[in-house]
N, C-alpha and C. Protein backbone atom coordinates (compact mmCIF):
# COMPACT_ATOMS: atom_id res chain seq x y z
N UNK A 1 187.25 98.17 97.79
CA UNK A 1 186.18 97.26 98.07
C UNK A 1 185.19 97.85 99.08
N UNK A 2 185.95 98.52 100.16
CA UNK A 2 185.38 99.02 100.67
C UNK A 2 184.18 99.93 100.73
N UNK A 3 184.45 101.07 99.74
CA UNK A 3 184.23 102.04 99.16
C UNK A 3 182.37 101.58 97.93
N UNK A 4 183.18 100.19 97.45
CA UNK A 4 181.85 99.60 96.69
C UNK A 4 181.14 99.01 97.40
N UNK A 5 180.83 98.46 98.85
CA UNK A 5 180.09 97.84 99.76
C UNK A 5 179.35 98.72 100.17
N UNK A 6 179.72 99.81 100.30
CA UNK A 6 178.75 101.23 100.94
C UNK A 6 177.87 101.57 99.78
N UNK A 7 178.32 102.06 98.24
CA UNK A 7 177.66 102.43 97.69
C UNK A 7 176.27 101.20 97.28
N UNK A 8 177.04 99.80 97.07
CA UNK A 8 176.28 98.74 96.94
C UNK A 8 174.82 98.46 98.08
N UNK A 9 175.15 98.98 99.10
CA UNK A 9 174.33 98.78 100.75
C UNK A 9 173.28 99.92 100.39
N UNK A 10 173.78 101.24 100.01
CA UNK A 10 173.11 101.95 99.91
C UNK A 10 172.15 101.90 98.45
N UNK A 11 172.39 101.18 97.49
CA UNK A 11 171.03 100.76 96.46
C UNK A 11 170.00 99.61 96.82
N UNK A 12 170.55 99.16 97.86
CA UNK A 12 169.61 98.03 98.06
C UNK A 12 168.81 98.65 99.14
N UNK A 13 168.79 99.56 99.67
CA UNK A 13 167.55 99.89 100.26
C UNK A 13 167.37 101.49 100.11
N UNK A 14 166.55 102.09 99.05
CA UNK A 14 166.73 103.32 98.56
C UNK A 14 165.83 104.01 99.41
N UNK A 15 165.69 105.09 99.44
CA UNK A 15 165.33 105.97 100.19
C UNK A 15 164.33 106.89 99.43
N UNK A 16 162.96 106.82 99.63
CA UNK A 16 162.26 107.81 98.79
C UNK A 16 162.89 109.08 98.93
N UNK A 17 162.64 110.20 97.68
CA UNK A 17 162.80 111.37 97.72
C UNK A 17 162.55 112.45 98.57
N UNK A 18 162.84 113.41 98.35
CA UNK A 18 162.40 113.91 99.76
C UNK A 18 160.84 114.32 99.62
N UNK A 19 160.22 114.99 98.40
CA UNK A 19 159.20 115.24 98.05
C UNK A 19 157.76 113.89 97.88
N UNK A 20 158.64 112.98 98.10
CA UNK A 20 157.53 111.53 98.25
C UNK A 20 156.39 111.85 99.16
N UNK A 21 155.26 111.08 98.71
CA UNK A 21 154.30 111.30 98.84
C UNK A 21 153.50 109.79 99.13
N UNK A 22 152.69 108.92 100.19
CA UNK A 22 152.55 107.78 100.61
C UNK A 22 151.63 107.85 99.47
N UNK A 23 151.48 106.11 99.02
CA UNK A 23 150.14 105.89 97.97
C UNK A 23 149.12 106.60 98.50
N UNK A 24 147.87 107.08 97.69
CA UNK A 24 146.71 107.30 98.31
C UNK A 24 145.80 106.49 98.54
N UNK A 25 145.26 106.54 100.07
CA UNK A 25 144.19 105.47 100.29
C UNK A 25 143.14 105.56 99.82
N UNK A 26 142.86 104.70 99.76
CA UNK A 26 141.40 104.38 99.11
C UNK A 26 140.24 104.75 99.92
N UNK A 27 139.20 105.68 99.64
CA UNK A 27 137.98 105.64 100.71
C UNK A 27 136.50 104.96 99.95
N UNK A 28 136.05 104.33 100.97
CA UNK A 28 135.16 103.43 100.38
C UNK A 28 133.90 104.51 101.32
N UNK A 29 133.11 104.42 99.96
CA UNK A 29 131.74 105.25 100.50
C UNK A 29 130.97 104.53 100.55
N UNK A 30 130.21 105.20 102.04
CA UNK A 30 128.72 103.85 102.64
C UNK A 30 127.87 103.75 101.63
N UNK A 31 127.34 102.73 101.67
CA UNK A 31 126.74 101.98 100.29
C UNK A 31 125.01 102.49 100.85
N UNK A 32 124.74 102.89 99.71
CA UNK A 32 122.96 104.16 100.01
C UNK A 32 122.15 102.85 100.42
N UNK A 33 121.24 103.01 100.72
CA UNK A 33 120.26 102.19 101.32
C UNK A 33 118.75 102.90 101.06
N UNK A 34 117.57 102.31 100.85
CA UNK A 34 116.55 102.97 100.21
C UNK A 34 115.25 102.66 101.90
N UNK A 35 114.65 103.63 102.12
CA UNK A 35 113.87 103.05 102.60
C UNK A 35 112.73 103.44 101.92
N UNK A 36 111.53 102.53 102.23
CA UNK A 36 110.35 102.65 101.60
C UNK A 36 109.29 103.55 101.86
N UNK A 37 108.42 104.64 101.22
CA UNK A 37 108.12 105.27 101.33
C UNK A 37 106.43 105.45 102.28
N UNK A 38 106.40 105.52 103.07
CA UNK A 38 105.31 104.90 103.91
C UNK A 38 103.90 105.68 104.36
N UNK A 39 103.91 107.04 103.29
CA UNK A 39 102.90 108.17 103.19
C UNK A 39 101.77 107.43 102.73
N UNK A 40 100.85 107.62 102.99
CA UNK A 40 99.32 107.47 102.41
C UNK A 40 99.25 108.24 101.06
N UNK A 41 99.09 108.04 100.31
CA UNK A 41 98.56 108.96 99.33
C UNK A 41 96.92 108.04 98.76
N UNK A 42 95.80 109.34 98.93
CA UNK A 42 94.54 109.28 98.18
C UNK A 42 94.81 109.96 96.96
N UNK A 43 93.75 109.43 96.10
CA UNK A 43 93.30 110.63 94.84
C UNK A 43 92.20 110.94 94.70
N UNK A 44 91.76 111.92 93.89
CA UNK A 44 90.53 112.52 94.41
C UNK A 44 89.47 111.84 93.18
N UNK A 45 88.42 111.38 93.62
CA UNK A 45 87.59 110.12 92.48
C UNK A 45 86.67 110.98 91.67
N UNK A 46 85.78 112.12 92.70
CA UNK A 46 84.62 112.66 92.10
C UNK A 46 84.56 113.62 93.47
N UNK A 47 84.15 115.21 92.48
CA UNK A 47 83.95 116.34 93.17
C UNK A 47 82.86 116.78 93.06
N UNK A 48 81.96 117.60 94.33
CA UNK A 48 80.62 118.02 94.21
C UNK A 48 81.04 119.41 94.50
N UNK A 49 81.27 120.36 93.48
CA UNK A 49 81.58 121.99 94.23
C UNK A 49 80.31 122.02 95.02
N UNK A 50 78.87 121.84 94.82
CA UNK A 50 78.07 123.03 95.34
C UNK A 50 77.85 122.25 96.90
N UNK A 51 77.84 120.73 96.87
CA UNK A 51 78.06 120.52 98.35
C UNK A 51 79.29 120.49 99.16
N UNK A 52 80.30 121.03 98.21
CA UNK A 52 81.84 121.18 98.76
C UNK A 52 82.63 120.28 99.54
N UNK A 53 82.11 119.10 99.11
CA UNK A 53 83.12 117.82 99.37
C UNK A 53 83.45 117.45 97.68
N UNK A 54 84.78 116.18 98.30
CA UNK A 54 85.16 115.04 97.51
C UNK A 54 84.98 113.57 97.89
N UNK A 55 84.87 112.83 97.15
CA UNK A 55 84.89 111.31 97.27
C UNK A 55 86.82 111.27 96.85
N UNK A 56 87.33 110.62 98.08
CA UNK A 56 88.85 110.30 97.98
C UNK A 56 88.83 108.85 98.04
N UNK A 57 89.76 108.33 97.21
CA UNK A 57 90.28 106.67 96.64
C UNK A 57 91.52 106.09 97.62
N UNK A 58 91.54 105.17 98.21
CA UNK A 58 92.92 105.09 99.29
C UNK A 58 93.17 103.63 98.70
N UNK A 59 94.76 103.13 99.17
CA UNK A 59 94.98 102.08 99.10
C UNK A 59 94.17 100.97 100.21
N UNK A 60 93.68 100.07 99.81
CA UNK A 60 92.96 99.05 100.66
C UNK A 60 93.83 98.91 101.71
N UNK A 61 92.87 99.36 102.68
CA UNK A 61 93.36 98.87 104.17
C UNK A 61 94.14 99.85 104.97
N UNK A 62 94.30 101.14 103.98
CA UNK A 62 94.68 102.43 104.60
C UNK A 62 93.76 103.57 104.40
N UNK A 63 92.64 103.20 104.55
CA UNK A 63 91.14 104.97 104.25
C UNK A 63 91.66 105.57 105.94
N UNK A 64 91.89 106.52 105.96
CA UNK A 64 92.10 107.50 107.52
C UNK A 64 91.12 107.41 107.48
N UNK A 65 90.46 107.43 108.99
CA UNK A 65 89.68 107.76 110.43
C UNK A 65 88.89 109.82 109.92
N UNK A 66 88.22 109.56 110.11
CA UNK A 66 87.33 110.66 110.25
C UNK A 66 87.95 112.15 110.85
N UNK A 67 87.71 112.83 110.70
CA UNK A 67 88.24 113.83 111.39
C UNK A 67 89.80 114.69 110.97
N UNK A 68 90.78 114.02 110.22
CA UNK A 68 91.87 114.04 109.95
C UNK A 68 91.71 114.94 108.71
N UNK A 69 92.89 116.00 109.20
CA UNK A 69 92.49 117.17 107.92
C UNK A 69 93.89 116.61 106.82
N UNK A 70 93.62 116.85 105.38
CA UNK A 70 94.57 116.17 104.03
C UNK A 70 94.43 117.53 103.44
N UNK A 71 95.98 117.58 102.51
CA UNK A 71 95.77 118.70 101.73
C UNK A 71 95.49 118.01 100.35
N UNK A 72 95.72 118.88 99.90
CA UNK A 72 94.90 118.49 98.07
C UNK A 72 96.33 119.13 97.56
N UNK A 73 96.74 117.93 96.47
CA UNK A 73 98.09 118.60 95.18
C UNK A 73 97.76 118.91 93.82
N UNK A 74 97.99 119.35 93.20
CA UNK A 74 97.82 119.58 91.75
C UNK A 74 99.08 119.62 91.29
N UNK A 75 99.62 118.47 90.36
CA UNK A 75 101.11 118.28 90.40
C UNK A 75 102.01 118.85 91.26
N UNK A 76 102.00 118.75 92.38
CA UNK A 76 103.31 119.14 93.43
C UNK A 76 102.72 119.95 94.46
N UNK A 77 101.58 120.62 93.91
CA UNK A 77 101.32 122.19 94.57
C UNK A 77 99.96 121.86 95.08
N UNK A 78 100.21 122.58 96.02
CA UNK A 78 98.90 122.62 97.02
C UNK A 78 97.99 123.40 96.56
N UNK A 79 96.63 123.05 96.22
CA UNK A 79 95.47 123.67 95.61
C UNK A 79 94.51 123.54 96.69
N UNK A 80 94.59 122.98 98.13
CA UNK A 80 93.45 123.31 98.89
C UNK A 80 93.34 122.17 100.07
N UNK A 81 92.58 122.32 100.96
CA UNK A 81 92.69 121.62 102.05
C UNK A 81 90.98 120.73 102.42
N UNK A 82 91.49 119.32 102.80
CA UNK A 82 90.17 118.90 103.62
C UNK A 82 90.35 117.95 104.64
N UNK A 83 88.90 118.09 104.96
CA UNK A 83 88.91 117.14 106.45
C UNK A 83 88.21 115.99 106.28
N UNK A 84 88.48 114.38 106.50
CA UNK A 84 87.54 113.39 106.11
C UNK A 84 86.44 113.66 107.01
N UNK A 85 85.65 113.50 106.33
CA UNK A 85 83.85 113.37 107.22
C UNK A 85 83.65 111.92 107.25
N UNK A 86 83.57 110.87 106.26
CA UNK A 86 83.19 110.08 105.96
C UNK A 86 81.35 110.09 105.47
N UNK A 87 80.99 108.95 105.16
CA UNK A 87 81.42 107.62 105.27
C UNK A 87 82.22 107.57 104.26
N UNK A 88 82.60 105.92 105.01
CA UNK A 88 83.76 105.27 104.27
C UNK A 88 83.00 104.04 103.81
N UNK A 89 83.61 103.70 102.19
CA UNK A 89 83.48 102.47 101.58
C UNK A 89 83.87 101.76 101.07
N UNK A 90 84.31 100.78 101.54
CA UNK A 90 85.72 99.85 101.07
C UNK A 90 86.95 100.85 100.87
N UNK A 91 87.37 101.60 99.70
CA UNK A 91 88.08 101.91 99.31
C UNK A 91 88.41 103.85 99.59
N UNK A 92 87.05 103.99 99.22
CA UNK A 92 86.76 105.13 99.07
C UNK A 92 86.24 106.17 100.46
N UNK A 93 85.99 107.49 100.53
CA UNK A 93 85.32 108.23 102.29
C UNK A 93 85.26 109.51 101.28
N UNK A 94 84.58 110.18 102.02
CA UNK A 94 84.06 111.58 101.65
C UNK A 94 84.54 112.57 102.62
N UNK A 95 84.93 113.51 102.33
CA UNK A 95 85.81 114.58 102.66
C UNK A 95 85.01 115.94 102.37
N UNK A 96 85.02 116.74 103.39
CA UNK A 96 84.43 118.10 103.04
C UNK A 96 85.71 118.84 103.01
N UNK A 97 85.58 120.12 101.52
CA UNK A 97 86.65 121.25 101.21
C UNK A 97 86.48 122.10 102.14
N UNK A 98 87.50 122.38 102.61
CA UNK A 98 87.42 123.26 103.90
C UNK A 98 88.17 124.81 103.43
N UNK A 99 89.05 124.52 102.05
CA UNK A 99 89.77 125.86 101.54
C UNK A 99 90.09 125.48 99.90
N UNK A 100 90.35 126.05 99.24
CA UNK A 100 90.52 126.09 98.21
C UNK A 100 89.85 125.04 96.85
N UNK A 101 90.63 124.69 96.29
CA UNK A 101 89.71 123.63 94.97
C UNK A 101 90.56 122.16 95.07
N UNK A 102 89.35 121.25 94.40
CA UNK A 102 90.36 119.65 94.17
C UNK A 102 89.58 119.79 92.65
N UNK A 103 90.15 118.93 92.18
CA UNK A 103 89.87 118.14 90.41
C UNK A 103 90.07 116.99 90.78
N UNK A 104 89.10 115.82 89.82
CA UNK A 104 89.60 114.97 89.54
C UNK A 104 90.96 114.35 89.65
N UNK A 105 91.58 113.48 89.96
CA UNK A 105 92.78 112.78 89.74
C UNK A 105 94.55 113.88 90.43
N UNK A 106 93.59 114.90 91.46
CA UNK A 106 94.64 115.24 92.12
C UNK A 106 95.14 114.58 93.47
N UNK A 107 95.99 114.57 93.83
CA UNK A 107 96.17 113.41 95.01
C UNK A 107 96.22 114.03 97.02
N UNK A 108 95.57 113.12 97.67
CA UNK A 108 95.46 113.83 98.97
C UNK A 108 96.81 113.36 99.46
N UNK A 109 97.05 114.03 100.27
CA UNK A 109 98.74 113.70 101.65
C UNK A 109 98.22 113.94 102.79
N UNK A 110 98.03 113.90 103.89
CA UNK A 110 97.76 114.06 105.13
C UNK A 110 98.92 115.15 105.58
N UNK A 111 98.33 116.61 106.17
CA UNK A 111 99.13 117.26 106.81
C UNK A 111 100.10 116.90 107.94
């Protein structure tokens, strides 16, 4: 009887293996968060090569201040640099090319 009380004691509380291994925890990854993108972007409306400005288009209520030099993109890539001169009108300011070329419908960023 004896003999079956020990073996009996010893199934009721078994003993992982020796090679056991704890469940794996779970890791919870920080949840992304977006913030909003808060660059100015102009586009360029109408170009005068021989007086070497542009007329640039801004969102209402963001035309930059005079003086502030913008580069010029041509899908992604920098095609040239300017400085607003103004005037400004409603929407729109005039910019003299200070280096390279703009087209139509390429977009300004502020350096």
């Amino acid at each position: 009887m004896l003999g079956m009380a020990c073996v009996l004691g010893g199934c009721a509380n078994p003993k992982p293996p020796g090679n056991y291994l704890p469940p794996p925890t779970r890791v919870v990854a920080p949840k992304p968060y977006i913030t909003p993108d808060k660059r100015i972007v102009g586009r360029v409306e109408l170009v005068n090569s021989g007086g070497r400005f542009v007329v640039l288009s801004f969102p209402a209520g963001r035309v930059p201040p005079a003086g502030q030099h913008w580069r010029i993109t041509h899908l992604g890539l920098k095609v040239g640099s300017v400085t607003i001169s103004g005037p400004q009108r409603e929407v729109d300011t005039v910019a003299d090319i200070m280096d390279g070329t703009a087209n139509v419908g390429d977009e300004a960023t502020a350096e």
